[in-house]
PDB file of N, CA and C in Angstrom:
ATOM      1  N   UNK A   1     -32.149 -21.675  -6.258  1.00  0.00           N
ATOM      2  CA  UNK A   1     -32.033 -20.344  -5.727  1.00  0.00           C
ATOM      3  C   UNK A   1     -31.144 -19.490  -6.620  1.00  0.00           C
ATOM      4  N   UNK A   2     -31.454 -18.165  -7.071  1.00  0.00           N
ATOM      5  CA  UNK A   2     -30.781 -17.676  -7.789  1.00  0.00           C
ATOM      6  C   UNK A   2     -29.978 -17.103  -6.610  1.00  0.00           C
ATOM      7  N   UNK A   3     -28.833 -16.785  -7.456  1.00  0.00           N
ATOM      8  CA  UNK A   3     -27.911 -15.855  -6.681  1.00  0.00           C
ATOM      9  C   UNK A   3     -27.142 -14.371  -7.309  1.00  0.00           C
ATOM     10  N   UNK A   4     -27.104 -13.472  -6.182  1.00  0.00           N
ATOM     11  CA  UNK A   4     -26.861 -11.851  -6.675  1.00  0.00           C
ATOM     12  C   UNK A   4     -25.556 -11.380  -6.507  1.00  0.00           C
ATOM     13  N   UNK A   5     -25.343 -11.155  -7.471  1.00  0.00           N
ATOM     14  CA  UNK A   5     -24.071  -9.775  -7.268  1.00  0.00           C
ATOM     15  C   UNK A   5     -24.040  -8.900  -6.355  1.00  0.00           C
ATOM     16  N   UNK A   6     -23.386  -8.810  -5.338  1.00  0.00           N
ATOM     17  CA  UNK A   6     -23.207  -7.709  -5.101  1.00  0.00           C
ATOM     18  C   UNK A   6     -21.874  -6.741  -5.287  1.00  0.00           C
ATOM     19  N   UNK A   7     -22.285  -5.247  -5.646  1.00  0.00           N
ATOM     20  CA  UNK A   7     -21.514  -4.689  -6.543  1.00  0.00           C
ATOM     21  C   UNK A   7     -21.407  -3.441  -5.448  1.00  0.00           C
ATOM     22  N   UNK A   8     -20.417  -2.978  -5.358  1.00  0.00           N
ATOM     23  CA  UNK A   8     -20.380  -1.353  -4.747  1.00  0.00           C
ATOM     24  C   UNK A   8     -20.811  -0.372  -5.580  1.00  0.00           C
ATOM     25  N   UNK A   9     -21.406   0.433  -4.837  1.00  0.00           N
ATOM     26  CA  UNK A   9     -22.305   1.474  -5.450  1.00  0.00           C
ATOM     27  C   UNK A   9     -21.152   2.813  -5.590  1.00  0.00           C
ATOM     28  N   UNK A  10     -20.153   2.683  -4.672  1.00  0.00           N
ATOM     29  CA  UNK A  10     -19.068   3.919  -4.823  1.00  0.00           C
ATOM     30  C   UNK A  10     -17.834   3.973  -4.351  1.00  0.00           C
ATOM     31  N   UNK A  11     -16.684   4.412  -4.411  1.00  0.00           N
ATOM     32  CA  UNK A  11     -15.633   4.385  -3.768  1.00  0.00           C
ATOM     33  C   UNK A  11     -15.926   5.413  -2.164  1.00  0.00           C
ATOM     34  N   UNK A  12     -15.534   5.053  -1.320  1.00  0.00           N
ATOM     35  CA  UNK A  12     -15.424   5.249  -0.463  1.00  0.00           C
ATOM     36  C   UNK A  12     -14.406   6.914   0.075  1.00  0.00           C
ATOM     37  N   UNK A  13     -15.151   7.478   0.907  1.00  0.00           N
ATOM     38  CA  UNK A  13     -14.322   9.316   0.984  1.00  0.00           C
ATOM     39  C   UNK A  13     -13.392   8.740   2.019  1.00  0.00           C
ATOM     40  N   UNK A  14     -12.355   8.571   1.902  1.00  0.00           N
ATOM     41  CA  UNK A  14     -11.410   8.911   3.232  1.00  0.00           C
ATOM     42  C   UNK A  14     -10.719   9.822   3.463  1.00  0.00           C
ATOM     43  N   UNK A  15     -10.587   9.762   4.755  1.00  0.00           N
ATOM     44  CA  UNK A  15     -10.086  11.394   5.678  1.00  0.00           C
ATOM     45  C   UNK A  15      -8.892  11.536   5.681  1.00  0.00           C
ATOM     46  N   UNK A  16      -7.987  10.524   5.510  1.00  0.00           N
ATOM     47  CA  UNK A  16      -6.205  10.621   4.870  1.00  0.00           C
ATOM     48  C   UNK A  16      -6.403  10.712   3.361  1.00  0.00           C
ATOM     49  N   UNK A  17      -5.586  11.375   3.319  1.00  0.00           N
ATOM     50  CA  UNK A  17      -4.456  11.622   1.784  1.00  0.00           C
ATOM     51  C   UNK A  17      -3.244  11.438   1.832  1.00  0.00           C
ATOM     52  N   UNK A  18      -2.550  11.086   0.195  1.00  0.00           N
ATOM     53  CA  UNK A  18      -1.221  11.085   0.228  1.00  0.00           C
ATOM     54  C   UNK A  18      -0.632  12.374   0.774  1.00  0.00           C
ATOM     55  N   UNK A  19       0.677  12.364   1.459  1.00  0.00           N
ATOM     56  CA  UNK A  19       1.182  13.315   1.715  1.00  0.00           C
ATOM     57  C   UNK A  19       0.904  13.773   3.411  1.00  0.00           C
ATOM     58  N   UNK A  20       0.091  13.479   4.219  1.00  0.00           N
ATOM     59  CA  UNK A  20      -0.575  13.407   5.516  1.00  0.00           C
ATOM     60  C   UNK A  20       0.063  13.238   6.176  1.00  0.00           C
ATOM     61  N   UNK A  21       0.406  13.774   7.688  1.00  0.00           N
ATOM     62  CA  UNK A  21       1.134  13.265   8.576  1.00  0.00           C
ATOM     63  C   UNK A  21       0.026  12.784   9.487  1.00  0.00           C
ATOM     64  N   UNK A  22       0.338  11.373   9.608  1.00  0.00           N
ATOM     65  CA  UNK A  22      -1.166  10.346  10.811  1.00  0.00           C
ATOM     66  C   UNK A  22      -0.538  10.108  11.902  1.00  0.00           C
ATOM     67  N   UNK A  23      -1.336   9.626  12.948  1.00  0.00           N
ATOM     68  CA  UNK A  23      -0.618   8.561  13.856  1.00  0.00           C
ATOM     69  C   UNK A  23      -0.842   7.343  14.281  1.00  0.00           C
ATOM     70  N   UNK A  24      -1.049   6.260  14.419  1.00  0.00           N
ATOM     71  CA  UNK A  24      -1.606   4.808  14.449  1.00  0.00           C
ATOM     72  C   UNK A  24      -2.177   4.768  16.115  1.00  0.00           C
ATOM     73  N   UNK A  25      -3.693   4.692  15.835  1.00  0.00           N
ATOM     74  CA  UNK A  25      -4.200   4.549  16.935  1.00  0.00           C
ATOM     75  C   UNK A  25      -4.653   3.330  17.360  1.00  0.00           C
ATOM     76  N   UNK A  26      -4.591   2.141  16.736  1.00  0.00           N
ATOM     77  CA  UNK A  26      -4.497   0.599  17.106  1.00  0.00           C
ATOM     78  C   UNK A  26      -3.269  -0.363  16.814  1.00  0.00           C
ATOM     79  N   UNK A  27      -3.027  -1.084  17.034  1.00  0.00           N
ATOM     80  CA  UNK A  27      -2.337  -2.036  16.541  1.00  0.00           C
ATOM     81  C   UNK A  27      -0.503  -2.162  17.320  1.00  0.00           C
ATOM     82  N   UNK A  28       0.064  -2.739  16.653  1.00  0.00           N
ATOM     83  CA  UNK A  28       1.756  -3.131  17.245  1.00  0.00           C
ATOM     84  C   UNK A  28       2.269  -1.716  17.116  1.00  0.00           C
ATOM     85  N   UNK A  29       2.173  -0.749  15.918  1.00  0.00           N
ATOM     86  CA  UNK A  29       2.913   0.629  16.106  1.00  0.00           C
ATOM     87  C   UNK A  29       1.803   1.579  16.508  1.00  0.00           C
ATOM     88  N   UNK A  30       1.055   1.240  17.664  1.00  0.00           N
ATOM     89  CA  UNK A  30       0.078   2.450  18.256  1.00  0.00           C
ATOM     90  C   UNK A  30       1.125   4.311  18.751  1.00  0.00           C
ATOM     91  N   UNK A  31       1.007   4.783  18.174  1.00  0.00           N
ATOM     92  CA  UNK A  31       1.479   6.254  19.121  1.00  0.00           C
ATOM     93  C   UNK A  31       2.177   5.986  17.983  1.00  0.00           C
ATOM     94  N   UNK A  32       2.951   5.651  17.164  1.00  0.00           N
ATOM     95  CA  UNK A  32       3.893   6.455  16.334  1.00  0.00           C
ATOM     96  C   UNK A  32       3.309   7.059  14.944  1.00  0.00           C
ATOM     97  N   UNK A  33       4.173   8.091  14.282  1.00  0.00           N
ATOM     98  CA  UNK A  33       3.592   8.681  13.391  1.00  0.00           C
ATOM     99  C   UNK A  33       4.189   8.879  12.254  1.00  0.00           C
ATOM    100  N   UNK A  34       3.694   9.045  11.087  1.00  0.00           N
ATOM    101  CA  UNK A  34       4.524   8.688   9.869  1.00  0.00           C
ATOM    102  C   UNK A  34       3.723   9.529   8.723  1.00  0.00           C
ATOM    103  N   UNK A  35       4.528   9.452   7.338  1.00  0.00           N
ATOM    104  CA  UNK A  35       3.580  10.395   6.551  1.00  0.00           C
ATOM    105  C   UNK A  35       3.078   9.411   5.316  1.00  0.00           C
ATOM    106  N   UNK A  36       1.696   9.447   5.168  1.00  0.00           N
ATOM    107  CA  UNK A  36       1.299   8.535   3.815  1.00  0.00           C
ATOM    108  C   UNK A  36       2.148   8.483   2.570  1.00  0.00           C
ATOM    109  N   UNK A  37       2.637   7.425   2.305  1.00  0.00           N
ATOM    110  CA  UNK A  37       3.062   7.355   1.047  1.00  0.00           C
ATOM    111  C   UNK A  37       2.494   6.995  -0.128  1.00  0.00           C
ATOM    112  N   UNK A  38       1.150   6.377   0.131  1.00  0.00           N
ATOM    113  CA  UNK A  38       0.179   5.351  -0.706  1.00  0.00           C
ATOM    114  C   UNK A  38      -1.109   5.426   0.295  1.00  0.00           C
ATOM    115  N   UNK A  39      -2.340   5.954  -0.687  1.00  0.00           N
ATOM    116  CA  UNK A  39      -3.402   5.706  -0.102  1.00  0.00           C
ATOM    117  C   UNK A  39      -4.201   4.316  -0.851  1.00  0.00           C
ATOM    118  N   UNK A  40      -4.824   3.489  -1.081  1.00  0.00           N
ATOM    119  CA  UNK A  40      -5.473   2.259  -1.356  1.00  0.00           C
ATOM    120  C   UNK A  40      -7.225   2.196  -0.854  1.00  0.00           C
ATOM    121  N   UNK A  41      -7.834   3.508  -1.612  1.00  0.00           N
ATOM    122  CA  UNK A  41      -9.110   3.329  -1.502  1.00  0.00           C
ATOM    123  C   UNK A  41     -10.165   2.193  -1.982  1.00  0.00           C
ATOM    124  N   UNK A  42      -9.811   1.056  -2.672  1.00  0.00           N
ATOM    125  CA  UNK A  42     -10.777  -0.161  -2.410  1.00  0.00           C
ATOM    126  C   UNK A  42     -10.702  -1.089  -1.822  1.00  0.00           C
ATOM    127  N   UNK A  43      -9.467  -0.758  -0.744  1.00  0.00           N
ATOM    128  CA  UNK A  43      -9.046  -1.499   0.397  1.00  0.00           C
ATOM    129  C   UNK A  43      -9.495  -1.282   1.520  1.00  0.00           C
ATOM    130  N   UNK A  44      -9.791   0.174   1.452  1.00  0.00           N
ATOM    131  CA  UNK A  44      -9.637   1.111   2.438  1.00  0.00           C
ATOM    132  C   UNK A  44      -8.591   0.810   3.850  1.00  0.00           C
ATOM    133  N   UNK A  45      -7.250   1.181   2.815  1.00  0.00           N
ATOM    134  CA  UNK A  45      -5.797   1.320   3.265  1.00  0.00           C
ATOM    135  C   UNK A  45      -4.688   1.827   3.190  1.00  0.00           C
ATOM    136  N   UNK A  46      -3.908   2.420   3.795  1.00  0.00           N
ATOM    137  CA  UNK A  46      -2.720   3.181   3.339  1.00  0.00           C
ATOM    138  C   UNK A  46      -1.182   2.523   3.771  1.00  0.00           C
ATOM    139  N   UNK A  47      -0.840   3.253   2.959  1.00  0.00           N
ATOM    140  CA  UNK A  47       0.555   2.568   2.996  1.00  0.00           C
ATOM    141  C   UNK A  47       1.451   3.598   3.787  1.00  0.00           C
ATOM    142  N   UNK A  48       2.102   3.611   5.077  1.00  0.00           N
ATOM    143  CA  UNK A  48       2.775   4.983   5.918  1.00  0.00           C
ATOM    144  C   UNK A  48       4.027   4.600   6.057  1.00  0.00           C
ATOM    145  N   UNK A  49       4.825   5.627   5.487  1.00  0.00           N
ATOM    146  CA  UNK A  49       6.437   5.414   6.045  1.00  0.00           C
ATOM    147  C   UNK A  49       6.478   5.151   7.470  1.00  0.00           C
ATOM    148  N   UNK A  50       7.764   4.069   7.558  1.00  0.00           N
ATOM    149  CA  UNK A  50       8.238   3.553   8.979  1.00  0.00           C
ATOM    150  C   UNK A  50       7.384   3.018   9.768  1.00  0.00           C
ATOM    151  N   UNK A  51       5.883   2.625   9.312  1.00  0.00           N
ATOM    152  CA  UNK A  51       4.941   2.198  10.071  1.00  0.00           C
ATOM    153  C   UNK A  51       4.490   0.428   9.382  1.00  0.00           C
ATOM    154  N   UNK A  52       4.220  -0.446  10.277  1.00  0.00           N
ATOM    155  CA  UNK A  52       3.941  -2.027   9.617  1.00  0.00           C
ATOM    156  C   UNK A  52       4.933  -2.185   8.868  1.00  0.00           C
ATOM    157  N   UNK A  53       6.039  -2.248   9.499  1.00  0.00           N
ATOM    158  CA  UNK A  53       7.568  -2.450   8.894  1.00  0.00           C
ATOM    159  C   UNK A  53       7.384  -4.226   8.332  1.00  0.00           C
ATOM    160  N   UNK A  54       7.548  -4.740   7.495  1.00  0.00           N
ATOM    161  CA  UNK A  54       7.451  -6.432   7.089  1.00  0.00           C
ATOM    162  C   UNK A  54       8.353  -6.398   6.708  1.00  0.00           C
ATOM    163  N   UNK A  55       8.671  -8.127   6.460  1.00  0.00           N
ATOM    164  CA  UNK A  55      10.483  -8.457   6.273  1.00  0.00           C
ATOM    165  C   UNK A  55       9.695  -9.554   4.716  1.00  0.00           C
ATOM    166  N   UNK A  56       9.897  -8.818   3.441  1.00  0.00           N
ATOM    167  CA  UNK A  56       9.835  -9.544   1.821  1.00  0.00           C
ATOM    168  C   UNK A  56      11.148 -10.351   1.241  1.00  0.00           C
ATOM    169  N   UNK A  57      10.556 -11.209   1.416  1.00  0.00           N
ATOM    170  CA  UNK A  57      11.729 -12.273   0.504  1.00  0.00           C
ATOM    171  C   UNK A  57      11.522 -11.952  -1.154  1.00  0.00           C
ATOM    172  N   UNK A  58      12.335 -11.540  -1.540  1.00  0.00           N
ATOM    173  CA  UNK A  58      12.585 -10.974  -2.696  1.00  0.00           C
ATOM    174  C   UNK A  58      13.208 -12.372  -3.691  1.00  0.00           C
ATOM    175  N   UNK A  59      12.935 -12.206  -4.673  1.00  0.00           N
ATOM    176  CA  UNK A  59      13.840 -13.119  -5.405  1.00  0.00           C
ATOM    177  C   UNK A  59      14.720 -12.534  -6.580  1.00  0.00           C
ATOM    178  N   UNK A  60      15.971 -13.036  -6.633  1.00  0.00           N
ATOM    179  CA  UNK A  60      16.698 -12.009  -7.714  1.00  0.00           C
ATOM    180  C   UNK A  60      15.662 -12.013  -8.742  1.00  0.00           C
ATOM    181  N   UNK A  61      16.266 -10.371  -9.635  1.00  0.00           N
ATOM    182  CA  UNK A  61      16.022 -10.442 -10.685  1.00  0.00           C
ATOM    183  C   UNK A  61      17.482 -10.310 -11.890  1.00  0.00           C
ATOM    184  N   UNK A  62      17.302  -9.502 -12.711  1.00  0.00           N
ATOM    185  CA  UNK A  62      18.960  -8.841 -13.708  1.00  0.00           C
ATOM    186  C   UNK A  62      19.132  -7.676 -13.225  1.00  0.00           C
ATOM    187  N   UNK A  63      18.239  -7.252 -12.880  1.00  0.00           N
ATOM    188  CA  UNK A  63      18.681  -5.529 -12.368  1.00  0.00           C
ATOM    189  C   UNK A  63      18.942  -5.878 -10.911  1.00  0.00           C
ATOM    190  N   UNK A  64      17.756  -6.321  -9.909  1.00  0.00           N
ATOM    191  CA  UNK A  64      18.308  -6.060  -8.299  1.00  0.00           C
ATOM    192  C   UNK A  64      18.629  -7.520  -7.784  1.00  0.00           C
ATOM    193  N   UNK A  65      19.318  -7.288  -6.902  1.00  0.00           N
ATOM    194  CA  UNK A  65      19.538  -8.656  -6.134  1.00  0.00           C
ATOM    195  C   UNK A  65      18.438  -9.333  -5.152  1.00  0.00           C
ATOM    196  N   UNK A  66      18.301 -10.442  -4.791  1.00  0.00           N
ATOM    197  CA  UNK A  66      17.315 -11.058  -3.962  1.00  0.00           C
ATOM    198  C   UNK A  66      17.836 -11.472  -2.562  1.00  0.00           C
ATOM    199  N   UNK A  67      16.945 -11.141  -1.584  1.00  0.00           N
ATOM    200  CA  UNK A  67      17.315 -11.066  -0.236  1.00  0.00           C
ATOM    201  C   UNK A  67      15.519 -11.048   0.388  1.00  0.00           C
ATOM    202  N   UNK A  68      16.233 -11.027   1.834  1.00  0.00           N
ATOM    203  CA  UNK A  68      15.122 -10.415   2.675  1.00  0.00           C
ATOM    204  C   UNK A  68      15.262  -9.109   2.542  1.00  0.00           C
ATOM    205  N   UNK A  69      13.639  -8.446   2.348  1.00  0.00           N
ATOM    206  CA  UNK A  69      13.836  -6.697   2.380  1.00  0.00           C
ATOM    207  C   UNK A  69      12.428  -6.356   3.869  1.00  0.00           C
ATOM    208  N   UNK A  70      13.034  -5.209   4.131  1.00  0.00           N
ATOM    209  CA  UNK A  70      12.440  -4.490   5.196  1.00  0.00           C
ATOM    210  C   UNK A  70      11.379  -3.564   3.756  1.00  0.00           C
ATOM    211  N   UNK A  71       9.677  -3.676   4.112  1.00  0.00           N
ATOM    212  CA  UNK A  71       9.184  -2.945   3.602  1.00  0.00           C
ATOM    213  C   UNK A  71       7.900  -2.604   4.693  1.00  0.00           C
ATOM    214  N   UNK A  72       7.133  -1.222   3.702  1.00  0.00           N
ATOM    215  CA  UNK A  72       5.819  -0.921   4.507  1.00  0.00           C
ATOM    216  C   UNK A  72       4.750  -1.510   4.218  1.00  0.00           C
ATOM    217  N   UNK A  73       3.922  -2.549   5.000  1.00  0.00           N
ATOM    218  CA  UNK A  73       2.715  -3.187   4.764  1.00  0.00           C
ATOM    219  C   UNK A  73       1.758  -2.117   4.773  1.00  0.00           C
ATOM    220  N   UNK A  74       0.937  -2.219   3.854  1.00  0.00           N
ATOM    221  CA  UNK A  74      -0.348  -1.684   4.271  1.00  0.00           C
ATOM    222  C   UNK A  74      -1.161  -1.618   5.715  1.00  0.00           C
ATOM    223  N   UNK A  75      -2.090  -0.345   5.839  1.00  0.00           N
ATOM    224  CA  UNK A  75      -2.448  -0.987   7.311  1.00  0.00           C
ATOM    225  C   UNK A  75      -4.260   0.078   7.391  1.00  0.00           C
ATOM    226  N   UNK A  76      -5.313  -0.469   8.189  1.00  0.00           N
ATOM    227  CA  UNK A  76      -6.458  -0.044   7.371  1.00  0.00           C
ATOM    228  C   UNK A  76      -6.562   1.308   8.265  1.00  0.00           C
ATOM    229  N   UNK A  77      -7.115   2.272   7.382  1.00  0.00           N
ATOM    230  CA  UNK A  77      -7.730   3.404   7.732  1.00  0.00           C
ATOM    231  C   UNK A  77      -7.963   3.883   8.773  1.00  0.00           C
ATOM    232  N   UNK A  78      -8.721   2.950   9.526  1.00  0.00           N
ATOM    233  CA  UNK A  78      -9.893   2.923  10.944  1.00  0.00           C
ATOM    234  C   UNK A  78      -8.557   2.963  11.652  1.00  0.00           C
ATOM    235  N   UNK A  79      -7.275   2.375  11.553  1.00  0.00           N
ATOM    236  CA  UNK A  79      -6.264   2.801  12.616  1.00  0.00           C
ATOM    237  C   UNK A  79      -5.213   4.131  12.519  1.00  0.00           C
ATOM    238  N   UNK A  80      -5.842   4.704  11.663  1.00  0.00           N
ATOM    239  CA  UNK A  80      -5.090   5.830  11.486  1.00  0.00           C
ATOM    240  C   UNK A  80      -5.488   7.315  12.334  1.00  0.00           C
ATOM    241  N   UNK A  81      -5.226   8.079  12.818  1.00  0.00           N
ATOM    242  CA  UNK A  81      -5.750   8.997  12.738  1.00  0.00           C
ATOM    243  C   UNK A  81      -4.935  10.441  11.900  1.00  0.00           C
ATOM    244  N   UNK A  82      -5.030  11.390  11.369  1.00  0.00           N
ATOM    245  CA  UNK A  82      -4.631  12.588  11.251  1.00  0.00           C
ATOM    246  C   UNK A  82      -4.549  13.818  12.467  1.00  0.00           C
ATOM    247  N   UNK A  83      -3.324  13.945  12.446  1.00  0.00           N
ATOM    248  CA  UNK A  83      -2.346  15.268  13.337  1.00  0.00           C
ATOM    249  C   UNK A  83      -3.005  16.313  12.525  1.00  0.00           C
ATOM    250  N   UNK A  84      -3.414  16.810  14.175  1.00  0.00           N
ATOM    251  CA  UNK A  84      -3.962  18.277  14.118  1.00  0.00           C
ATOM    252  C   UNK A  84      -2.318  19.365  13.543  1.00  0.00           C
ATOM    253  N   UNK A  85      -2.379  20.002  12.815  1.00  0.00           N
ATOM    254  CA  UNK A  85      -1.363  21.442  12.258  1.00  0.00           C
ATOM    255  C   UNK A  85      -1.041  21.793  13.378  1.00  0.00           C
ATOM    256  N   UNK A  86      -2.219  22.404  14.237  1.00  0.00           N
ATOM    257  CA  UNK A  86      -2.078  23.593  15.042  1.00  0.00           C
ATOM    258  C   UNK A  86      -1.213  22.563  16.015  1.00  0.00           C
ATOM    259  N   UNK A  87      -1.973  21.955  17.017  1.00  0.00           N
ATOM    260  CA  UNK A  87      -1.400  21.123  18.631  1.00  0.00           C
ATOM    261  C   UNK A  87      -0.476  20.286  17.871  1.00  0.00           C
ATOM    262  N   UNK A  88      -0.529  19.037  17.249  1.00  0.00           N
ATOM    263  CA  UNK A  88       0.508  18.041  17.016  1.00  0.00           C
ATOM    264  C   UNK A  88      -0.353  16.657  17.627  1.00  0.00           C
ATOM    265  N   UNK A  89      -1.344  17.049  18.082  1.00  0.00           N
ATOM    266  CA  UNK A  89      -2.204  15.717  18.438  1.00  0.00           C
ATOM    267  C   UNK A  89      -3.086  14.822  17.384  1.00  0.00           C
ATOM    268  N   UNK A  90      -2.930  13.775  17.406  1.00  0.00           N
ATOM    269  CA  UNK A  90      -4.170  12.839  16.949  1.00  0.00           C
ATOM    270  C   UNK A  90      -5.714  14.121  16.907  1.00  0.00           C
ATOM    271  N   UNK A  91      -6.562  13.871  15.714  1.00  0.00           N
ATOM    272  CA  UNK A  91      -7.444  14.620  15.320  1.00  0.00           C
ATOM    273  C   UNK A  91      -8.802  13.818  14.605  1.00  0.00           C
ATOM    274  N   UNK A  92      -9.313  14.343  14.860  1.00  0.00           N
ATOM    275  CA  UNK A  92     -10.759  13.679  13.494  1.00  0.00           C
ATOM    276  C   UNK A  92     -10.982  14.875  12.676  1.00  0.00           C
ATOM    277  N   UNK A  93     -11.370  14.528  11.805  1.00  0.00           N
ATOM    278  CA  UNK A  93     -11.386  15.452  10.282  1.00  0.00           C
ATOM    279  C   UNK A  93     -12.856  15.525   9.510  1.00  0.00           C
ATOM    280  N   UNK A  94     -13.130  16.935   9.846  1.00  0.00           N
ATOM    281  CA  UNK A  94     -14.340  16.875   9.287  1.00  0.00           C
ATOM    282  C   UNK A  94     -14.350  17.853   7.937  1.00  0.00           C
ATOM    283  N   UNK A  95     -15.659  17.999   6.846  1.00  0.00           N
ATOM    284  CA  UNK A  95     -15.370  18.838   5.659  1.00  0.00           C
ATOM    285  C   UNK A  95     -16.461  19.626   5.948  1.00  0.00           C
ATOM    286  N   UNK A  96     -16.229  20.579   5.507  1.00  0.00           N
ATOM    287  CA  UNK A  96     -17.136  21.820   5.338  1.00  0.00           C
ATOM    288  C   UNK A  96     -16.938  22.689   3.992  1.00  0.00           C
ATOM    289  N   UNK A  97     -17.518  23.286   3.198  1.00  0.00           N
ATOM    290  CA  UNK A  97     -17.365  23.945   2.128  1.00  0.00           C
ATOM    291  C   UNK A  97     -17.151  25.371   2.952  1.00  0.00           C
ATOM    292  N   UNK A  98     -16.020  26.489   2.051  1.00  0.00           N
ATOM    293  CA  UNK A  98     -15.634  27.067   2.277  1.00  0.00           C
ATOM    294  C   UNK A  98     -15.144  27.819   0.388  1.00  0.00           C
ATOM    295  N   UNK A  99     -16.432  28.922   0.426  1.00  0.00           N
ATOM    296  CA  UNK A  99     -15.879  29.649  -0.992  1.00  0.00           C
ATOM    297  C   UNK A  99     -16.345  28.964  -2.030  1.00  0.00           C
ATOM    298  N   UNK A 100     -16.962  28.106  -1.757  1.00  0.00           N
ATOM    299  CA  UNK A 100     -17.975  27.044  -2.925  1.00  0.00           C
ATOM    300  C   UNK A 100     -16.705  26.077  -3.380  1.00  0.00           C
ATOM    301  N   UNK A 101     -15.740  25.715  -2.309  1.00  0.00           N
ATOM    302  CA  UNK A 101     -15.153  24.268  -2.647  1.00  0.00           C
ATOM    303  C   UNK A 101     -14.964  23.867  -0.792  1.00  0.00           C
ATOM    304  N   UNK A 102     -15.343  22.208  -1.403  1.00  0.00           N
ATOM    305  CA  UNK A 102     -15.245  21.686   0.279  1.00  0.00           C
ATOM    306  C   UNK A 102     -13.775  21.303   0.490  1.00  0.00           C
ATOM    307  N   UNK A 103     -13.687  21.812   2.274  1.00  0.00           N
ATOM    308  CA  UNK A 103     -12.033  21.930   2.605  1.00  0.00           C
ATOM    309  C   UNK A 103     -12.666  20.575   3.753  1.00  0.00           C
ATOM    310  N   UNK A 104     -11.080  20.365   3.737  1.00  0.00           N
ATOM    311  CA  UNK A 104     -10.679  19.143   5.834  1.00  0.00           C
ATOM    312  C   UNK A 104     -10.924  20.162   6.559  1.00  0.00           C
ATOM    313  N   UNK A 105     -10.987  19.715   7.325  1.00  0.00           N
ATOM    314  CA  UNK A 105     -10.631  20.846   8.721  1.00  0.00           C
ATOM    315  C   UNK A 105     -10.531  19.841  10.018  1.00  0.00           C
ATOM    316  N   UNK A 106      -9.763  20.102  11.159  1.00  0.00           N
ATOM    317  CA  UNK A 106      -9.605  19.350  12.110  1.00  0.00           C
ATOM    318  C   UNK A 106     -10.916  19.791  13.110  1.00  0.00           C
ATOM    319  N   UNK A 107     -11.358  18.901  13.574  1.00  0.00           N
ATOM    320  CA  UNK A 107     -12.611  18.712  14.895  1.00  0.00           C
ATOM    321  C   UNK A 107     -11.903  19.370  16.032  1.00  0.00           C
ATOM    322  N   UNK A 108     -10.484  19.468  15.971  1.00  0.00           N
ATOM    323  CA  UNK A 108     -10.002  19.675  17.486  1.00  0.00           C
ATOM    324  C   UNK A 108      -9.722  21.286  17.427  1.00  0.00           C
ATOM    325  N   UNK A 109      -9.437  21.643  16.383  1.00  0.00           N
ATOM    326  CA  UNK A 109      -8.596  23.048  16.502  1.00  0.00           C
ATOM    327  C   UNK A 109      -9.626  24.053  15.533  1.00  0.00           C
ATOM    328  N   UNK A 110     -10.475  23.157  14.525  1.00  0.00           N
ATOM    329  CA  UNK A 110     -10.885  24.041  13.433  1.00  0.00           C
ATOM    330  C   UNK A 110     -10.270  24.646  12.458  1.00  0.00           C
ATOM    331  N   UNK A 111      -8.987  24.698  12.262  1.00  0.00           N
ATOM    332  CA  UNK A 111      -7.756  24.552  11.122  1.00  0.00           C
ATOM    333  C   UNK A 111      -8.070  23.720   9.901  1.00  0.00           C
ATOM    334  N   UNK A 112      -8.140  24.225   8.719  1.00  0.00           N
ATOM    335  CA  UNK A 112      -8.242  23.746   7.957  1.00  0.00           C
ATOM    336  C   UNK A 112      -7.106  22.921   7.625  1.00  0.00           C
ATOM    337  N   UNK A 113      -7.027  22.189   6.656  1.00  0.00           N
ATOM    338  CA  UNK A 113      -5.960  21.014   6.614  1.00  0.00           C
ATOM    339  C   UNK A 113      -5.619  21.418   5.208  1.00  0.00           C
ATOM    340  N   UNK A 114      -4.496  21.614   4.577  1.00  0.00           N
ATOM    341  CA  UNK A 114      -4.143  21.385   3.156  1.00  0.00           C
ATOM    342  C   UNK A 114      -3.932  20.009   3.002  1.00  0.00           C
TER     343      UNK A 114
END
């Protein structure tokens, strides 16, 4: 039997960006909210301040010392959502072109998103 590659045909559009304020709609930090620090599109994952707090055993190096460290795990997409501007609520994010370039805009308010 031969066997196939399979290869992705594209990177994937996601509805967070760096810089985003989200809020975690599954998981151990559900309801809290944080701002992307790292997006990880062939993961499809981001990395959010104060959110999937993990405890890294570090090992010295010459410059830093080695310990346990408090860091941010990655955490996937599908539990994120994006805060509407206008309300402050959890949102879904849709695009629309606007001026012959496509913008975010929130589903809830219709606010475009920078």
């Amino acid at each position: 039997m031969a066997t196939m590659q399979q290869t992705k045909r594209h990177q994937p559009k996601l509805h967070i960006r760096k810089g985003d304020t989200v809020m975690v709609i599954a998981g151990d930090d559900k309801g809290k909210t944080g701002e992307v620090t790292q997006v990880i599109p062939s993961k499809m994952r981001a990395i959010v301040e104060g959110i999937n707090i993990v405890k890294k055993h570090m090992k010295a190096t010459q410059e830093q010392e080695g310990g346990i460290v408090d860091m941010p795990a990655p955490i996937h997409v599908s539990n994120l959502a994006l805060i509407d501007p206008k309300s402050g609520e959890a949102t879904r994010v849709g695009r629309r072109e606007e001026n012959g370039e496509w913008v975010r805009y929130s589903k809830k308010s219709g606010n475009i998103i920078k």
